[in-house]
C-alpha atoms as a PDB file:
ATOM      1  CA  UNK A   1      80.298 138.790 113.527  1.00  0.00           C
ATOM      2  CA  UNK A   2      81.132 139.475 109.589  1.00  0.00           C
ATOM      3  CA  UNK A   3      83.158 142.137 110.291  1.00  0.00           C
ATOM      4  CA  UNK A   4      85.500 140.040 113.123  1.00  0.00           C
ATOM      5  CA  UNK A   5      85.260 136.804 110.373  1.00  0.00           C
ATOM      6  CA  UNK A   6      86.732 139.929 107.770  1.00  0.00           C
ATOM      7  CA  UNK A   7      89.158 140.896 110.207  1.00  0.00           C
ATOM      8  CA  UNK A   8      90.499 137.410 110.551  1.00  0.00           C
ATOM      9  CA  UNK A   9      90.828 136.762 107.049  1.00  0.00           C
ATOM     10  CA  UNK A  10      93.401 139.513 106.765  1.00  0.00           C
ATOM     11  CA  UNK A  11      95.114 137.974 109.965  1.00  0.00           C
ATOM     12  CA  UNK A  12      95.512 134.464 108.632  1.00  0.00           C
ATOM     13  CA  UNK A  13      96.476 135.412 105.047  1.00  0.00           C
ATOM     14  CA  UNK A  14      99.219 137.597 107.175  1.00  0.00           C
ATOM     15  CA  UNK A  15     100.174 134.784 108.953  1.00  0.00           C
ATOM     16  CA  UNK A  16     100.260 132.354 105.724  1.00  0.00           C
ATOM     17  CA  UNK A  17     102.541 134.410 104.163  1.00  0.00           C
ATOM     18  CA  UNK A  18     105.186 135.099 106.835  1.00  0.00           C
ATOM     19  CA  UNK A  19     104.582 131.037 107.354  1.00  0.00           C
ATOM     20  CA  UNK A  20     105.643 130.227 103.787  1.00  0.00           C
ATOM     21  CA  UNK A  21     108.741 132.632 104.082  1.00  0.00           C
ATOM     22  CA  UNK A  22     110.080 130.738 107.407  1.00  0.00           C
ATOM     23  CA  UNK A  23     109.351 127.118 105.592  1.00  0.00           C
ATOM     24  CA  UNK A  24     111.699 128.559 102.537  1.00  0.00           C
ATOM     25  CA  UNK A  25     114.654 129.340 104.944  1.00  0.00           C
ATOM     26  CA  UNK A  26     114.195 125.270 105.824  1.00  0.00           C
ATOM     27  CA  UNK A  27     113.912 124.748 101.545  1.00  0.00           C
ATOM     28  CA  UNK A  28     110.162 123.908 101.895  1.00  0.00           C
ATOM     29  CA  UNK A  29     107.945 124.963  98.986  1.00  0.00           C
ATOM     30  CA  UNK A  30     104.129 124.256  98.645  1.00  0.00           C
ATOM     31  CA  UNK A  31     101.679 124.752  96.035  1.00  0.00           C
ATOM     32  CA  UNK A  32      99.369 126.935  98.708  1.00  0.00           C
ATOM     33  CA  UNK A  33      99.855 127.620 102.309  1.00  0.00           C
ATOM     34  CA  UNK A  34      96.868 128.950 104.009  1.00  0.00           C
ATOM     35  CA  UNK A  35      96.272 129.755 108.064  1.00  0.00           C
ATOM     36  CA  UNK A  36      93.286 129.104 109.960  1.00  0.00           C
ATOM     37  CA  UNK A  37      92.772 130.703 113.482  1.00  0.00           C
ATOM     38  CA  UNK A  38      90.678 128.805 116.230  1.00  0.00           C
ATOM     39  CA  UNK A  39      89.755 129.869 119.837  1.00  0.00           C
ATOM     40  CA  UNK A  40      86.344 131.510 120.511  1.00  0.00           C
ATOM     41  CA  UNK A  41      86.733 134.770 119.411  1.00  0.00           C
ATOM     42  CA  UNK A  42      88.875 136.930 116.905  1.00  0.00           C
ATOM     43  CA  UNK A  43      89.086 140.155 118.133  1.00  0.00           C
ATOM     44  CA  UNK A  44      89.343 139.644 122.129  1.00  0.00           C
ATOM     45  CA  UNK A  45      92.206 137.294 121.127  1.00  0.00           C
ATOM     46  CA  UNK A  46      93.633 139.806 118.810  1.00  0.00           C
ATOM     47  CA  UNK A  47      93.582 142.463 122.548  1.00  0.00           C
ATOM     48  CA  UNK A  48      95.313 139.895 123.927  1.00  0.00           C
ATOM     49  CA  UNK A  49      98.219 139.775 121.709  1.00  0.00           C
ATOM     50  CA  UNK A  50      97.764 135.348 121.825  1.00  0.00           C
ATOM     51  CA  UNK A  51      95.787 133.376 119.743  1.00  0.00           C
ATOM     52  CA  UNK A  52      94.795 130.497 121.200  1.00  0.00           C
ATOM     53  CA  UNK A  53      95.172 128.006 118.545  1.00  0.00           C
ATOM     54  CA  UNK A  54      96.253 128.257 114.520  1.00  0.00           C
ATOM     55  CA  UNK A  55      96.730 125.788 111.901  1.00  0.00           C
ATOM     56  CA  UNK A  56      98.889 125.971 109.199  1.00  0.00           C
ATOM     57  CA  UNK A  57      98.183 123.757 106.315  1.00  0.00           C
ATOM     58  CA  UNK A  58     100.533 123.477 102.700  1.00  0.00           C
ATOM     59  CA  UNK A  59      99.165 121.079 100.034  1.00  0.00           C
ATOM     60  CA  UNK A  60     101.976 119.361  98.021  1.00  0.00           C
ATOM     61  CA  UNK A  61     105.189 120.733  99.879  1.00  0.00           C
ATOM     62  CA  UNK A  62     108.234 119.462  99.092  1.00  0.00           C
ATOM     63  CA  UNK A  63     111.360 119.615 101.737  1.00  0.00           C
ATOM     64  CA  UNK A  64     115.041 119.058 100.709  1.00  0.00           C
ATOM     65  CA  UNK A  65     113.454 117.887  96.817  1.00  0.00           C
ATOM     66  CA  UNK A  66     111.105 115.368  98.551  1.00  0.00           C
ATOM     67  CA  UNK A  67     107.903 115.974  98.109  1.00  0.00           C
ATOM     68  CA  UNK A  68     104.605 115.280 100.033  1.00  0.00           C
ATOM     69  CA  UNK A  69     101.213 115.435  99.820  1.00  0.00           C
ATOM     70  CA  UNK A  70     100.436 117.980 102.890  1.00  0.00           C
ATOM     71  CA  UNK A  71     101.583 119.315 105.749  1.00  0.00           C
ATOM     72  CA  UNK A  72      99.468 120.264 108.685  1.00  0.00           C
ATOM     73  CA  UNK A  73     100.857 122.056 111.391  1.00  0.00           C
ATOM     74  CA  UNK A  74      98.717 123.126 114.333  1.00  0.00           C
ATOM     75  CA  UNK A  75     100.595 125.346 116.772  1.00  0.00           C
ATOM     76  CA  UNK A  76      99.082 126.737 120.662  1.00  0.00           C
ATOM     77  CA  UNK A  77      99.989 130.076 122.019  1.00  0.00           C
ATOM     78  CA  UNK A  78     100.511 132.011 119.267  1.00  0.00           C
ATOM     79  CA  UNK A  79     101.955 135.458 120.742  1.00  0.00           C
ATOM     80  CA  UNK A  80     101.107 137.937 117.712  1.00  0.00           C
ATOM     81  CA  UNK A  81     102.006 141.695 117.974  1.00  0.00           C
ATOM     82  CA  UNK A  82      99.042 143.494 117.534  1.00  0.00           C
ATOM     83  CA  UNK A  83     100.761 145.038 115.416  1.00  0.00           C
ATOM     84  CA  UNK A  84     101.164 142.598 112.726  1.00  0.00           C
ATOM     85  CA  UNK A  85      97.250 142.022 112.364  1.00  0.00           C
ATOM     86  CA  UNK A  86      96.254 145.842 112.259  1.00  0.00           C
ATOM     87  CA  UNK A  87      98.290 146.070 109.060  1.00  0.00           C
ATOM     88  CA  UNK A  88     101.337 147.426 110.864  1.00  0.00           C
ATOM     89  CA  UNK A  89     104.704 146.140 111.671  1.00  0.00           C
ATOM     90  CA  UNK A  90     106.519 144.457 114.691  1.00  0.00           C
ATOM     91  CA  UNK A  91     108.758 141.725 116.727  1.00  0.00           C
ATOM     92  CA  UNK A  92     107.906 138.087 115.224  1.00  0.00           C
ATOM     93  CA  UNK A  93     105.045 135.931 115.966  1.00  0.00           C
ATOM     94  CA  UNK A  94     106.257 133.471 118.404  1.00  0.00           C
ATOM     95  CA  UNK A  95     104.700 129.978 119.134  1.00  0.00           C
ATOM     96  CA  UNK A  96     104.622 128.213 122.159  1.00  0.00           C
ATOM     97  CA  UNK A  97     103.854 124.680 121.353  1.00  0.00           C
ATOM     98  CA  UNK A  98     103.967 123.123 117.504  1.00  0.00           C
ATOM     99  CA  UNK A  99     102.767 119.910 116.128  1.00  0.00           C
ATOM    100  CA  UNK A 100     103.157 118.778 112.446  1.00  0.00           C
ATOM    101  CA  UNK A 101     101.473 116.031 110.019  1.00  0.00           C
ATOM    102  CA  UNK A 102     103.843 115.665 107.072  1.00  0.00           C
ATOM    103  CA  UNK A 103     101.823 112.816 105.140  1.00  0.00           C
ATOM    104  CA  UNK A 104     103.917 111.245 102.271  1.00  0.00           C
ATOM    105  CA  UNK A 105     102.847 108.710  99.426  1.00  0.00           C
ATOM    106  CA  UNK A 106     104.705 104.951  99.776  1.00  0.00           C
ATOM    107  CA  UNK A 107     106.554 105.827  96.674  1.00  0.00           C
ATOM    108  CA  UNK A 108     108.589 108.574  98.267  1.00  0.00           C
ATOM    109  CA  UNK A 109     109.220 106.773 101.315  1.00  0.00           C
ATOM    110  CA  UNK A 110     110.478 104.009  98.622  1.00  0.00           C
ATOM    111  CA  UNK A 111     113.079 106.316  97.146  1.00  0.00           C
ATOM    112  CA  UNK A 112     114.552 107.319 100.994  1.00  0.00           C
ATOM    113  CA  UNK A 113     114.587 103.926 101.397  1.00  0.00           C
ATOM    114  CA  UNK A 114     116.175 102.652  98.646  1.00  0.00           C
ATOM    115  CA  UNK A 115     118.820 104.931  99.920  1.00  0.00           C
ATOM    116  CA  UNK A 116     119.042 103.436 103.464  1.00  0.00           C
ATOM    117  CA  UNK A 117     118.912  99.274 102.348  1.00  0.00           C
ATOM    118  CA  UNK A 118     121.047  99.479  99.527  1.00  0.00           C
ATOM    119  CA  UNK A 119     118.252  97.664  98.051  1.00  0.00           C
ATOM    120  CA  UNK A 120     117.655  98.842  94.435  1.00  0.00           C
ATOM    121  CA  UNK A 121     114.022  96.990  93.719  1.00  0.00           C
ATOM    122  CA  UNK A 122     112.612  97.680  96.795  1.00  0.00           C
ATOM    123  CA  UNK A 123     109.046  99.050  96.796  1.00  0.00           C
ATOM    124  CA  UNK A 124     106.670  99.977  99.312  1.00  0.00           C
ATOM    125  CA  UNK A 125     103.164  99.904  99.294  1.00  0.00           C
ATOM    126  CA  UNK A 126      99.832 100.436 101.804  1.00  0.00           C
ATOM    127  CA  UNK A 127      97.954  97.289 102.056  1.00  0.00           C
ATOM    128  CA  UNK A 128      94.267  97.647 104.290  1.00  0.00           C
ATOM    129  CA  UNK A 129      96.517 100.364 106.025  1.00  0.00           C
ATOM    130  CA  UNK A 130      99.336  98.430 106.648  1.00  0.00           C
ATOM    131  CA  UNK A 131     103.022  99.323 105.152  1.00  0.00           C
ATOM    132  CA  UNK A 132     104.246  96.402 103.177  1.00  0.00           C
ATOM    133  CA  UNK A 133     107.444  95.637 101.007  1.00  0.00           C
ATOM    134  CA  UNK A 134     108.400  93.798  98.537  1.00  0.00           C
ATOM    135  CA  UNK A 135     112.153  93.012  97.391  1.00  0.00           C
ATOM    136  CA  UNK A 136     113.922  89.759  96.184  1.00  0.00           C
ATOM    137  CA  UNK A 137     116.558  88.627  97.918  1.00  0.00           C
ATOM    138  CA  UNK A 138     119.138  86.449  96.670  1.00  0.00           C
ATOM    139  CA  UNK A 139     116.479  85.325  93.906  1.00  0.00           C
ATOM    140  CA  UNK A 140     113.460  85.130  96.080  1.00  0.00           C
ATOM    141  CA  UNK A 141     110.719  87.426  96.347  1.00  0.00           C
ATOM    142  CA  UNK A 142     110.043  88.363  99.396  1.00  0.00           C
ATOM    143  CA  UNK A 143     106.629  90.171 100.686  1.00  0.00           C
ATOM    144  CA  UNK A 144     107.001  91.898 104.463  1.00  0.00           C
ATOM    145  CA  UNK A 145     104.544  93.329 106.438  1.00  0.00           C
ATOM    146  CA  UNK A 146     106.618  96.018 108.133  1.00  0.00           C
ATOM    147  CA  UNK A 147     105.988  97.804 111.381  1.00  0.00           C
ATOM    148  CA  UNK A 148     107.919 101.747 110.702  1.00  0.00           C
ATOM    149  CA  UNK A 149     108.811 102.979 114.199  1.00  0.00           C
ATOM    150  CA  UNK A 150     111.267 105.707 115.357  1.00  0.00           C
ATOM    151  CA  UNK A 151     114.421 105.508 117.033  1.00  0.00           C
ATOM    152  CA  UNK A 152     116.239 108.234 117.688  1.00  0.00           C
ATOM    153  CA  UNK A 153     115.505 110.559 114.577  1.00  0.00           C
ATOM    154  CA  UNK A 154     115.398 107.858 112.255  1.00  0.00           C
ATOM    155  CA  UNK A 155     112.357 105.700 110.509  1.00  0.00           C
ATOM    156  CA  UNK A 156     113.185 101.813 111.119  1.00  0.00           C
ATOM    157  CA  UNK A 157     111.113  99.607 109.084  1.00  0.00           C
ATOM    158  CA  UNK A 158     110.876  96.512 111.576  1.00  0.00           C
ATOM    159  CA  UNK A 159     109.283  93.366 109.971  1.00  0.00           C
ATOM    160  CA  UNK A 160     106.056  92.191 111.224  1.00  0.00           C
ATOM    161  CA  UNK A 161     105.033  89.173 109.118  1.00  0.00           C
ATOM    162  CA  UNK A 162     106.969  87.393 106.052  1.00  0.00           C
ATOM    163  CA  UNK A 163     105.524  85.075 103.757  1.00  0.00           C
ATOM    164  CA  UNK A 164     105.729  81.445 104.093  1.00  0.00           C
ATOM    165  CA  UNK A 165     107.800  81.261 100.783  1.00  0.00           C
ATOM    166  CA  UNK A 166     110.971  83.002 102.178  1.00  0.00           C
ATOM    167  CA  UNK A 167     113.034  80.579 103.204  1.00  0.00           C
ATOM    168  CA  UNK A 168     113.962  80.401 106.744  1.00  0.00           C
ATOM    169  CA  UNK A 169     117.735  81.421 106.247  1.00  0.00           C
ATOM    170  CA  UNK A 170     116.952  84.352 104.725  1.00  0.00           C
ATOM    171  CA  UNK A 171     114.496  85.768 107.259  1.00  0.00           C
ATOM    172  CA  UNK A 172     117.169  86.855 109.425  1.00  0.00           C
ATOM    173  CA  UNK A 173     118.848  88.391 105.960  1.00  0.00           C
ATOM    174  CA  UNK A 174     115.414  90.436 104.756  1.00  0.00           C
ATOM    175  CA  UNK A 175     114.554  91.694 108.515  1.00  0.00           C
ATOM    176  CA  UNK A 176     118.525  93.236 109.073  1.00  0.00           C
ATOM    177  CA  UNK A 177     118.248  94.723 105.795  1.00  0.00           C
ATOM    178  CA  UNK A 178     115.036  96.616 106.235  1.00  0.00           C
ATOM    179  CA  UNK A 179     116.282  97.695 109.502  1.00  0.00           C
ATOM    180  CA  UNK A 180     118.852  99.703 108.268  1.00  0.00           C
ATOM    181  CA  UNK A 181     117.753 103.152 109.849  1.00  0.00           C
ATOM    182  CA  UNK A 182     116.198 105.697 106.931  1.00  0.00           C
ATOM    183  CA  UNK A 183     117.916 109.521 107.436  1.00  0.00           C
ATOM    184  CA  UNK A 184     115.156 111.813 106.414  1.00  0.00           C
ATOM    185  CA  UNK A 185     116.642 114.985 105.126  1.00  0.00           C
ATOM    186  CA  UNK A 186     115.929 118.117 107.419  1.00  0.00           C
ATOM    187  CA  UNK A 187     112.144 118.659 108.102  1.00  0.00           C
ATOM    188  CA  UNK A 188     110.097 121.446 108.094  1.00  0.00           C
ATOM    189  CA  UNK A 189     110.546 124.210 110.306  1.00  0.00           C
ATOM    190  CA  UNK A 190     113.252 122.359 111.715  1.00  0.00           C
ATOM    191  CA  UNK A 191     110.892 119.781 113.585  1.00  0.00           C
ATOM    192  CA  UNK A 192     112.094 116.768 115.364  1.00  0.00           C
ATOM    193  CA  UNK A 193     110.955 113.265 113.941  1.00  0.00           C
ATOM    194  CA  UNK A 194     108.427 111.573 116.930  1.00  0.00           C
ATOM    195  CA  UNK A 195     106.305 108.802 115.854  1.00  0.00           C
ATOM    196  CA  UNK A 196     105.736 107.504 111.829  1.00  0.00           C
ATOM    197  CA  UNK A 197     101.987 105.438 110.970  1.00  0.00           C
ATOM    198  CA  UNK A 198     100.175 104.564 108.402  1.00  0.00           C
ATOM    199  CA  UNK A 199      96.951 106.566 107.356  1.00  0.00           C
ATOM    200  CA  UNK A 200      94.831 105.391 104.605  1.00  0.00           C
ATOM    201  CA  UNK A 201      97.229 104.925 101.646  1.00  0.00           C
ATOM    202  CA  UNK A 202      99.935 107.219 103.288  1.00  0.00           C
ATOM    203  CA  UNK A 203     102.754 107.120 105.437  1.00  0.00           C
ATOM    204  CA  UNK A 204     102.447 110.148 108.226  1.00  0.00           C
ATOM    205  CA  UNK A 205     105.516 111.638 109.953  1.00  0.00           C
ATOM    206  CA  UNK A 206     104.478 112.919 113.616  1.00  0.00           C
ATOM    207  CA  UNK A 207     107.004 115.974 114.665  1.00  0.00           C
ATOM    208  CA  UNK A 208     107.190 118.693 116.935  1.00  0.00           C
ATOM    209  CA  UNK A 209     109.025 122.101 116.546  1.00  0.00           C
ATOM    210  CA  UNK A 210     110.268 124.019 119.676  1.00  0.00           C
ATOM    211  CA  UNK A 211     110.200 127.931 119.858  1.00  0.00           C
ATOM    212  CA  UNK A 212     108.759 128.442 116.521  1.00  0.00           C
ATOM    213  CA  UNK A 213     108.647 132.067 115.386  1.00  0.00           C
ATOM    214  CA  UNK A 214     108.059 133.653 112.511  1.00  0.00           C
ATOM    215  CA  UNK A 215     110.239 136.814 111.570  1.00  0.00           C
ATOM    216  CA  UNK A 216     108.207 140.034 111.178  1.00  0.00           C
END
């Protein structure tokens, strides 16, 4: 058992690093990118040439200058040349199926905001785990509770609730200008943008990554 737990350990530390060189061809850097390998056993897995499941997680990445808190990406049917795990060389690792967390703090999903609405005192905040924001509009502030969603690539911040104090002329005026769709810059691993919620005091992006491999 220790010596298949050793073996492992120079496996995922193997696959960490040839994980952090893909993320850098897609301008991601992280303070520390480690690999974890599931499945029930290392070594019958490592015969097979597939490991059943691995997760990839980098604390404070930052992609295209905007940086997060972490990024988890857990990926099934990993196809790894025995090669590669023996201490040798090979073809790349190849992934079947990838799913990434990219969790982000309110006050970067402020600044790509900003960017979208044309609104320069915009902020965002969490609220008992719900996204709110807060802007004045022609010289009232305004407080939203905002629903982010997806539609096709990009985050739309649809408004939930208002407060009572925003006149009723300029609900129409707040609403169209959170709308305005939010462009995230290219994500990791070149994943595609599914589904955006709010966890705790963060706002998570939900992607998924098609033929993921990592060069040898």
């Amino acid at each position: 058992m220790g010596a298949d737990r050793a073996a492992a350990w120079v496996a995922e530390d193997r696959l960490a690093t040839m994980a952090a060189d893909e993320a850098a061809k897609y301008d991601v850097q992280a303070a520390d990118t480690s690999v974890r390998i599931g499945g029930f056993g290392f070594l019958p897995q490592v015969a097979r040439e597939e490991f059943k499941s691995v997760t990839l997680t980098m604390q404070q990445p930052t992609f295209s200058d905007v940086p997060a808190e972490d990024l988890t990406v857990t990926m099934t049917g990993v196809h790894v040349p025995r090669a590669l795990v023996t201490g040798g060389s090979g073809a790349a690792v190849t992934i079947d199926s990838t799913d990434m967390k990219l969790r982000l703090s309110p006050a970067e999903l402020t600044k790509l905001a900003a960017r979208a609405t044309g609104v320069d005192d915009l902020t965002l905040r969490v609220v008992d785990e719900k996204l709110h924001a807060q802007l004045a509009v022609r010289g009232v502030d305004v407080d939203a509770t905002l629903v982010p969603k997806v539609e096709k690539g990009r985050i739309v911040l649809a408004v939930d609730q208002l407060s009572d104090a925003v006149p009723s002329a300029l609900r129409t005026v707040v609403s169209r200008l959170l709308a305005r769709g939010i462009t995230l810059p290219e994500l990791p691993f070149g994943a595609s943008l599914k589904q955006v919620a709010v966890e705790g005091s963060s706002v998570v992006l939900v992607a998924t990554a098609d033929d993921m491999k990592f060069a040898a």
